[in-house]
N, C-alpha and C. Protein backbone atom coordinates (compact mmCIF):
# COMPACT_ATOMS: atom_id res chain seq x y z
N UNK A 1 6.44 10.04 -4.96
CA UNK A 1 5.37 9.68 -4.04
C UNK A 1 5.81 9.98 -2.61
N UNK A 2 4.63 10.59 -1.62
CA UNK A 2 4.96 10.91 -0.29
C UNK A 2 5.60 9.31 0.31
N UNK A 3 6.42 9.41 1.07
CA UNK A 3 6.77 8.12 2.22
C UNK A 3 5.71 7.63 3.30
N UNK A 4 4.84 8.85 3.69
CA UNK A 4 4.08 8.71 4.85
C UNK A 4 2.64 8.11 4.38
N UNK A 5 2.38 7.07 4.46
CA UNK A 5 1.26 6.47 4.68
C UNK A 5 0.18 7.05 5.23
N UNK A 6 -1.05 7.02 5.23
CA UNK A 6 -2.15 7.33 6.26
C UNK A 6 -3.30 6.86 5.21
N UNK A 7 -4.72 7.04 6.25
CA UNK A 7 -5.71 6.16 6.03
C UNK A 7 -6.65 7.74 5.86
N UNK A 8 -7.68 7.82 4.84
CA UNK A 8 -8.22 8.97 4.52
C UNK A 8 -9.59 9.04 5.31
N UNK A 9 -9.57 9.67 6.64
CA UNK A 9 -11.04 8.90 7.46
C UNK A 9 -12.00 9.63 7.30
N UNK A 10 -12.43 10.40 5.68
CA UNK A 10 -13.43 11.51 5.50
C UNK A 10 -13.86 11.33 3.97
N UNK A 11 -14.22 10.42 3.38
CA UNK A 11 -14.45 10.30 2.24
C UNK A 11 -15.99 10.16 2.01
N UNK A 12 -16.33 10.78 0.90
CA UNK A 12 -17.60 10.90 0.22
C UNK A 12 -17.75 10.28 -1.07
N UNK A 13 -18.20 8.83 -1.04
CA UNK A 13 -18.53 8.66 -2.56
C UNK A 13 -19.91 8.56 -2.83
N UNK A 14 -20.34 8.70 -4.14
CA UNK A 14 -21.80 8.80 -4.62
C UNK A 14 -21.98 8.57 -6.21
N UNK A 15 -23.13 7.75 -6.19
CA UNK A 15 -23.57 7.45 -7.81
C UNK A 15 -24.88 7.63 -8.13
N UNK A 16 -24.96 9.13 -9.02
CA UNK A 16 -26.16 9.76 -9.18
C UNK A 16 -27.32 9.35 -9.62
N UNK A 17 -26.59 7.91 -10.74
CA UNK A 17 -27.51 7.35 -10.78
C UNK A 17 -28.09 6.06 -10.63
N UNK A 18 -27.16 5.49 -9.41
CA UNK A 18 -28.32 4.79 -8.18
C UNK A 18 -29.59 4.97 -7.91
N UNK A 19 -30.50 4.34 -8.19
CA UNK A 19 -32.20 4.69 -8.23
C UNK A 19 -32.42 4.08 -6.64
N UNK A 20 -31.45 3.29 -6.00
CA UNK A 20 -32.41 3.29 -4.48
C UNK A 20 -31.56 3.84 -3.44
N UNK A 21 -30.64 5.53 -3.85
CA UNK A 21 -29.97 6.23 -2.84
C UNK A 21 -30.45 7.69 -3.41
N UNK A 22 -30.45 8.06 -2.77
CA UNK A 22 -30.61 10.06 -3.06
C UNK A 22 -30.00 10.88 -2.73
N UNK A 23 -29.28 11.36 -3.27
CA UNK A 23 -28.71 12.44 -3.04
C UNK A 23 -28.84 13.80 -3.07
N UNK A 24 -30.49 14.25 -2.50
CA UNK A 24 -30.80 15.23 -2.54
C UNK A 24 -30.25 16.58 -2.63
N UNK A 25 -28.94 16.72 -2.12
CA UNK A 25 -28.21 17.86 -2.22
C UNK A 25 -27.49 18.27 -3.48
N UNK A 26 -27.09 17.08 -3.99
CA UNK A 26 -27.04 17.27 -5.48
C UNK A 26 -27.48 17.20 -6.64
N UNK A 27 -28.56 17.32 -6.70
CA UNK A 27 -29.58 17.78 -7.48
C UNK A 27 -29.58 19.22 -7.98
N UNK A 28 -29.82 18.88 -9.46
CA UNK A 28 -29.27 20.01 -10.43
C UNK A 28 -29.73 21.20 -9.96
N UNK A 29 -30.81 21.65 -9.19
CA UNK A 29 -31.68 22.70 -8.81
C UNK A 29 -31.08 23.02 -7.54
N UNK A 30 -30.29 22.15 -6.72
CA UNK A 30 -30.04 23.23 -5.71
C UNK A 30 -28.98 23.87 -5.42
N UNK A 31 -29.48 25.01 -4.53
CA UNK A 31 -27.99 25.71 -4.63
C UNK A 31 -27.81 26.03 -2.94
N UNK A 32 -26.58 25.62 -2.91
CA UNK A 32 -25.96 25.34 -1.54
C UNK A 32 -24.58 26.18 -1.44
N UNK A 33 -24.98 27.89 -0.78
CA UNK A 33 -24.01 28.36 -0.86
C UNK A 33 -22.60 28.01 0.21
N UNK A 34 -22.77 27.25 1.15
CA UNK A 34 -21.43 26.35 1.86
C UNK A 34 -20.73 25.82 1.30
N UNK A 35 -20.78 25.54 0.21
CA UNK A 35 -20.08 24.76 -0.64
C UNK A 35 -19.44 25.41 -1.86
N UNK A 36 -19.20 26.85 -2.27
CA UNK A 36 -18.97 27.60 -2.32
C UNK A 36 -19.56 27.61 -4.35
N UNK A 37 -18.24 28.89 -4.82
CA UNK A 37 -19.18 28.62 -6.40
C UNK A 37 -18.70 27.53 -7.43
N UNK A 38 -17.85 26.33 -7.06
CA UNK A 38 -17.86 25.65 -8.01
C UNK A 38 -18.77 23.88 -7.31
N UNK A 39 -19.52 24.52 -6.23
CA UNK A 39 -20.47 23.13 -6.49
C UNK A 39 -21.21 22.73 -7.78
N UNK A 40 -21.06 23.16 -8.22
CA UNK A 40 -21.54 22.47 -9.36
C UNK A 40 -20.56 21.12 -9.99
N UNK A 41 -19.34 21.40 -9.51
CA UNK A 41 -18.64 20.44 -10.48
C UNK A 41 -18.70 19.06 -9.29
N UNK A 42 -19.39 19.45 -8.39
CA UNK A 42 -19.54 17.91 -7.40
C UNK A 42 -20.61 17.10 -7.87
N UNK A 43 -22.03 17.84 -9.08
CA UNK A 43 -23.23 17.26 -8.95
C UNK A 43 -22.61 16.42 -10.39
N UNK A 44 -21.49 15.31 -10.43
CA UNK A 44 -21.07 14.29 -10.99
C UNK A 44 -21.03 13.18 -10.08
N UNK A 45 -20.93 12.11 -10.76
CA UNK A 45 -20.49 10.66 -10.01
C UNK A 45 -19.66 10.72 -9.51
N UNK A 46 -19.01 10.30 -7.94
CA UNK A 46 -18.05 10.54 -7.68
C UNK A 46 -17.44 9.07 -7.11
N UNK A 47 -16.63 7.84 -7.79
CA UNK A 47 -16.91 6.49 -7.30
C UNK A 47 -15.79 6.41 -6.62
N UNK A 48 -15.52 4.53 -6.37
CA UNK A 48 -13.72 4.89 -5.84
C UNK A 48 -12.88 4.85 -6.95
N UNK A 49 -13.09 4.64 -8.50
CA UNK A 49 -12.34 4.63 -8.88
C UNK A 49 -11.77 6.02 -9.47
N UNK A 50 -12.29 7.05 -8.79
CA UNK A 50 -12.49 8.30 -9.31
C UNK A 50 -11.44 8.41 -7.75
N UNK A 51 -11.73 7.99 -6.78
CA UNK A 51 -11.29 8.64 -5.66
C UNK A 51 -10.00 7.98 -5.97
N UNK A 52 -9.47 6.51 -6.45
CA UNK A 52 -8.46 6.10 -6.69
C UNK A 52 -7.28 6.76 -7.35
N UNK A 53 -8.20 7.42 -8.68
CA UNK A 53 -7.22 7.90 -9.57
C UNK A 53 -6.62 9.39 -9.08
N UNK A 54 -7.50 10.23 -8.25
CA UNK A 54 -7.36 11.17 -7.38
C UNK A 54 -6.02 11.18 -6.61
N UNK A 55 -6.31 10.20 -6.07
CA UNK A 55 -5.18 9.70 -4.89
C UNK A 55 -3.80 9.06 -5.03
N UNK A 56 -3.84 8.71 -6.52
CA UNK A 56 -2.95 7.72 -6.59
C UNK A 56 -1.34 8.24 -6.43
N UNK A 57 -1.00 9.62 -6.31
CA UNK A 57 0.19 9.94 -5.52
C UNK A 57 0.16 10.02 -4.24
N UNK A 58 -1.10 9.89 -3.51
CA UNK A 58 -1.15 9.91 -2.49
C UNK A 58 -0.85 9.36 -0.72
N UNK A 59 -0.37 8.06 -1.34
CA UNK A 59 -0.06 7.36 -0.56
C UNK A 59 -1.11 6.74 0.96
N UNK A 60 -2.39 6.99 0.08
CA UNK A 60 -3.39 6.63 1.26
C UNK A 60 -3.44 5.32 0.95
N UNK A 61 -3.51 4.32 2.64
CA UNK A 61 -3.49 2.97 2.55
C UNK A 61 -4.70 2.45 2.74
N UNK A 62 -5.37 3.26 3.44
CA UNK A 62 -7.25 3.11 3.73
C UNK A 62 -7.97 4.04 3.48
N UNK A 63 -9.29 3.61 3.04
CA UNK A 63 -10.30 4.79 3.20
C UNK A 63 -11.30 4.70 3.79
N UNK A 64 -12.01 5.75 4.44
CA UNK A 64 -13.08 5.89 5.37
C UNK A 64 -14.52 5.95 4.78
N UNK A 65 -15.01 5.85 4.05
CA UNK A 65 -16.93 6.23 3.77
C UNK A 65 -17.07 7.50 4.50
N UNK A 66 -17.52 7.74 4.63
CA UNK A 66 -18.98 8.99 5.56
C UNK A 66 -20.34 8.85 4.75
N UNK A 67 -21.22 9.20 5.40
CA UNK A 67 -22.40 8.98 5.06
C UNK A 67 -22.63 9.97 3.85
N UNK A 68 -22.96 9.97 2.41
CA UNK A 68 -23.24 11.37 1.99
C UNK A 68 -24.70 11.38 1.12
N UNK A 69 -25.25 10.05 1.48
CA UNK A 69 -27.20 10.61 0.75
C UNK A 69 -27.59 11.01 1.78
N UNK A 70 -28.31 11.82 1.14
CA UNK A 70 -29.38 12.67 1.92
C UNK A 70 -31.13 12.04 1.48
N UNK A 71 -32.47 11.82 2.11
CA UNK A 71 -33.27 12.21 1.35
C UNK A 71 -33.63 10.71 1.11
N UNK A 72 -32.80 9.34 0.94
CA UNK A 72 -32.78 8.18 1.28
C UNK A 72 -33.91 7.45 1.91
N UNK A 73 -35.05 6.87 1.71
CA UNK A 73 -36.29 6.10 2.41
C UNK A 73 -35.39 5.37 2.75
N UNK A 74 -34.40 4.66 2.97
CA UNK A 74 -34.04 3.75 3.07
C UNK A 74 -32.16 3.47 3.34
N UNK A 75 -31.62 4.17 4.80
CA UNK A 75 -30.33 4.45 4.38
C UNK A 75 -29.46 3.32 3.98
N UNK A 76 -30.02 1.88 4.54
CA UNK A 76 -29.05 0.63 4.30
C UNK A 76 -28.91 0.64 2.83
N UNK A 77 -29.47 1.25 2.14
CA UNK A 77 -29.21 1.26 0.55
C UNK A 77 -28.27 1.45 0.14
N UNK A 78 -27.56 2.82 0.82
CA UNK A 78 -26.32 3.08 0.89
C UNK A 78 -25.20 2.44 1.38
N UNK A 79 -25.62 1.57 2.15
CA UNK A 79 -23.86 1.00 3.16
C UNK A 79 -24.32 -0.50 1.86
N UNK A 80 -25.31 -0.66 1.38
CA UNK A 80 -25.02 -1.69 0.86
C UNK A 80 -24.27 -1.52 -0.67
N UNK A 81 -24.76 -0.01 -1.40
CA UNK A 81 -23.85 0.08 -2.59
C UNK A 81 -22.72 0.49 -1.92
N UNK A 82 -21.87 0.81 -0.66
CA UNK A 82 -20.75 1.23 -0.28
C UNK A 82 -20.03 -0.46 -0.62
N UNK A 83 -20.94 -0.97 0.42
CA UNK A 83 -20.40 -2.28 0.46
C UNK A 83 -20.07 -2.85 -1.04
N UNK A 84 -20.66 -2.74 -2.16
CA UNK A 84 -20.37 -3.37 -3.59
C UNK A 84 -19.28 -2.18 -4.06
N UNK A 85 -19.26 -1.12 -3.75
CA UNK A 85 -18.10 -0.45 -4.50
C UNK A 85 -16.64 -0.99 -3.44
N UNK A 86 -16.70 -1.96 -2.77
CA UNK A 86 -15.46 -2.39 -1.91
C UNK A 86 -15.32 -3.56 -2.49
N UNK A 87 -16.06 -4.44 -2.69
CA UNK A 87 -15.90 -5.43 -3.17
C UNK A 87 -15.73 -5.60 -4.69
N UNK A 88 -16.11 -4.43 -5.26
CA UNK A 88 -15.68 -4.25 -6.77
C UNK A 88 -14.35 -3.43 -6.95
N UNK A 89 -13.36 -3.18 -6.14
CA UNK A 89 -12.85 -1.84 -6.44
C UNK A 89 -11.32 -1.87 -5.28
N UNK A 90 -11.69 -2.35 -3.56
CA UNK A 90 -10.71 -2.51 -2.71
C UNK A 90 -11.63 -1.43 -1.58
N UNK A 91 -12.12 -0.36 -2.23
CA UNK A 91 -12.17 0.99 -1.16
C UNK A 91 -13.44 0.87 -1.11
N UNK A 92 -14.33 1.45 -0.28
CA UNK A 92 -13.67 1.89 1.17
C UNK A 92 -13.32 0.68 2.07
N UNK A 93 -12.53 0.53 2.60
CA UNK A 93 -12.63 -0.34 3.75
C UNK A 93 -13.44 -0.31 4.71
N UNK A 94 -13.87 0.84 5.19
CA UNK A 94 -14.61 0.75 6.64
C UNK A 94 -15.98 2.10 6.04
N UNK A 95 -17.18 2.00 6.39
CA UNK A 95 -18.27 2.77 5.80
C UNK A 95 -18.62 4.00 7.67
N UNK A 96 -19.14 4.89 7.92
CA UNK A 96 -19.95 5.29 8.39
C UNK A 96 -21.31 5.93 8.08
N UNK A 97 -22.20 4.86 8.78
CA UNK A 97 -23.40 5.15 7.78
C UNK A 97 -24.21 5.65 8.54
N UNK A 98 -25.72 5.90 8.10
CA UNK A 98 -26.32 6.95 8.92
C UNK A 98 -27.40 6.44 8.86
N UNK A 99 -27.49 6.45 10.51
CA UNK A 99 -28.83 5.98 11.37
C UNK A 99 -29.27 6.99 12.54
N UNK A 100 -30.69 6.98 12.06
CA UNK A 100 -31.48 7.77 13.03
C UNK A 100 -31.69 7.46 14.39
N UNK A 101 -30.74 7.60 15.35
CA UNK A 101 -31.37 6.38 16.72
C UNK A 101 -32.62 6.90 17.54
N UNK A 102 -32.62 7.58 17.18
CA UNK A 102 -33.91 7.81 17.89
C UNK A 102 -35.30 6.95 17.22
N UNK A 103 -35.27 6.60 15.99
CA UNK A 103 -36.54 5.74 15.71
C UNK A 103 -36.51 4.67 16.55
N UNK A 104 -37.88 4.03 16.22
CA UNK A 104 -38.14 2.74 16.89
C UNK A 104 -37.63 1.77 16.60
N UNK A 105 -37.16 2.05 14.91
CA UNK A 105 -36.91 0.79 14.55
C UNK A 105 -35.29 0.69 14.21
N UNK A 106 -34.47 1.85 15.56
CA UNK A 106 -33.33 1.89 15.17
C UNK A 106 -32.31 0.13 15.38
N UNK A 107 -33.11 -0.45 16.04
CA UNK A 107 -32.28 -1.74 16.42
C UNK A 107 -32.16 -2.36 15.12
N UNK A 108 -33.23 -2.54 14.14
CA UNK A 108 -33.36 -3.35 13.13
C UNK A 108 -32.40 -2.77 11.93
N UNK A 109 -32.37 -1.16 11.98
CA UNK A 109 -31.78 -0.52 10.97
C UNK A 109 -30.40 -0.77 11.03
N UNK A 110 -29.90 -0.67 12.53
CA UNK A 110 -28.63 -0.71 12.91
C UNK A 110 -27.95 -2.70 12.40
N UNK A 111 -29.03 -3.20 12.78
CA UNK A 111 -28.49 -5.19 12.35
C UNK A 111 -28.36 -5.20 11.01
N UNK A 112 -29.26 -4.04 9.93
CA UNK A 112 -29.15 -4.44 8.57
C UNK A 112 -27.80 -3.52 8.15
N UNK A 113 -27.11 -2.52 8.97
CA UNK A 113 -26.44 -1.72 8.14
C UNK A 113 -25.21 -2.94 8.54
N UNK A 114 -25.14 -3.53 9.65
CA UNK A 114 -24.32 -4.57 9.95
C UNK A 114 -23.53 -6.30 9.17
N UNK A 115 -24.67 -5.96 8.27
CA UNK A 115 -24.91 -7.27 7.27
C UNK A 115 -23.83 -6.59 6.69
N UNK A 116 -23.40 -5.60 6.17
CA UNK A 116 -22.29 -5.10 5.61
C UNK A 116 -21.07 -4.89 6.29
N UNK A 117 -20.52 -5.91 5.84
CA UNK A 117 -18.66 -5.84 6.78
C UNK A 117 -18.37 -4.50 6.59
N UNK A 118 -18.21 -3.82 5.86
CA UNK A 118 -17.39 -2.09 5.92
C UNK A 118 -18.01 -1.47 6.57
N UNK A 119 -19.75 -1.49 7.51
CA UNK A 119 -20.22 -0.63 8.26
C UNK A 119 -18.87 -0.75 9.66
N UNK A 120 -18.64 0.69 9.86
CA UNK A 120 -17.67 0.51 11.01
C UNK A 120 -18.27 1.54 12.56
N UNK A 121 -19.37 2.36 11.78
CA UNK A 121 -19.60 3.72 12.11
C UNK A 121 -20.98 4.23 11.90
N UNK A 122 -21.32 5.04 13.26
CA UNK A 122 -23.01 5.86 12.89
C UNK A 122 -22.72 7.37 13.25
N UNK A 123 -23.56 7.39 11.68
CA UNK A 123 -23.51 8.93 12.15
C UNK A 123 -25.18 9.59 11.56
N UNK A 124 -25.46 10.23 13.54
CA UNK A 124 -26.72 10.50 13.55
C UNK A 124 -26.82 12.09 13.37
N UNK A 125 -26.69 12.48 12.06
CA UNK A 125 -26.66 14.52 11.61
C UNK A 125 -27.29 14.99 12.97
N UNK A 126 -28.74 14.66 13.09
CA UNK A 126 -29.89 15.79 13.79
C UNK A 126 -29.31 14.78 15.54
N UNK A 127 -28.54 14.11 16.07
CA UNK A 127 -28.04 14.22 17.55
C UNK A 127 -27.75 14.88 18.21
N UNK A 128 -27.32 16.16 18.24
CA UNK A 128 -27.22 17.33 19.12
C UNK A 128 -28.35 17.99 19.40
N UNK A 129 -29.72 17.32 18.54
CA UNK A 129 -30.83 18.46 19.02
C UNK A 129 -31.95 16.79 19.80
N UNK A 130 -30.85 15.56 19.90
CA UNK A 130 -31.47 15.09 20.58
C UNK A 130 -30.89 14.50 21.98
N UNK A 131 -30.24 15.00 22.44
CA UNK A 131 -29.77 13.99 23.48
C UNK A 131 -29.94 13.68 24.80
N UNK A 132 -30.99 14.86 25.21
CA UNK A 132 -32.03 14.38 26.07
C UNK A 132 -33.64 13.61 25.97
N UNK A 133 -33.36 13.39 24.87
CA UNK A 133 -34.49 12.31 24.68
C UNK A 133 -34.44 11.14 24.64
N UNK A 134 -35.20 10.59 25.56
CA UNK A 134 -35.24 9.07 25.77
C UNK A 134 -35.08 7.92 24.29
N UNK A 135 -35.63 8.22 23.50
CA UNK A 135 -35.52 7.73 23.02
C UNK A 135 -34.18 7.43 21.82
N UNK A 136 -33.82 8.66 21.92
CA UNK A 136 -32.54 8.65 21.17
C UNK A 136 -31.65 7.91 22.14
N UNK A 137 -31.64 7.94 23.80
CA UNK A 137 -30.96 7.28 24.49
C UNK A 137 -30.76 5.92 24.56
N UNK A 138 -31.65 5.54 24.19
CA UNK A 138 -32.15 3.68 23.72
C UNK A 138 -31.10 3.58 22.35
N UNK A 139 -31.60 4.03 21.33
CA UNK A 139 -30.82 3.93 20.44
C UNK A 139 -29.27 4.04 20.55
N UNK A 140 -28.86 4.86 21.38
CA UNK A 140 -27.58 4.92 21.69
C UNK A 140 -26.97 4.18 22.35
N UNK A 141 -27.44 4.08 23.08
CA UNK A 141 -27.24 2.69 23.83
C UNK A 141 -27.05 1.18 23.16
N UNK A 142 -27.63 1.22 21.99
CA UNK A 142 -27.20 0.23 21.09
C UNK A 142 -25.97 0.23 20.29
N UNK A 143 -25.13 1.13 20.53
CA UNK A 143 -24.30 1.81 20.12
C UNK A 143 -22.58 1.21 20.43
């Protein structure tokens, strides 16, 4: 086993078949050439105990979340099954989840992703095509 410790601050977990998260990108029909030709073997469950057994020479002492549904009515769905795969499992410790700040109703979205101790983090994809807008500025500002 490595000596050096570290905390993994880029992790993606997902469970396909969660009925109130989506993971639109992995869905059997699409094809996403960025991801090169063995995406296919990602459109599986990918939990922590999958990321555990992965890792387990690894010597990682923490792990990070990142946001990875897409397609989601509803993103707190996600920080909240993040939140039960921590409390069932150890990992992730800390979630970054994904909020739109520019909605109206980013204050409310942002207090519910909060109800979850592992939310640590926002991450807004479409922010670079907003950041002169007022309203994304509000949201950020909550930030």
């Amino acid at each position: 086993m490595n000596d050096l410790e570290f905390v993994d601050t880029h992790v993606h977990l997902w469970d396909l078949y969660n009925e109130k998260v989506s993971y639109d990108w992995l869905k059997p029909d699409v094809k996403e050439p960025r991801f090169g030709p063995d995406f296919q073997d990602l459109k599986k469950d990918y939990l922590a105990g999958n990321f555990l057994s992965d890792s387990v020479n690894s010597n990682v002492t923490k792990v990070v979340h990142v946001q990875a549904a897409l397609g989601t009515a509803d993103p707190v769905e996600e920080t909240a099954w993040i939140q039960s795969e921590f409390e069932r499992s150890g990992i992730p410790q800390a979630a970054v989840v994904y909020l739109d700040l520019s909605l109206p109703s980013a204050e409310n979205e942002l207090n519910r992703h909060l109800e979850h101790p592992v939310t640590s983090g926002v991450r807004d994809f479409y922010a670079a095509d907003k950041l002169d807008d007022p309203s994304y500025q509000i949201g950020f500002s909550l930030l």
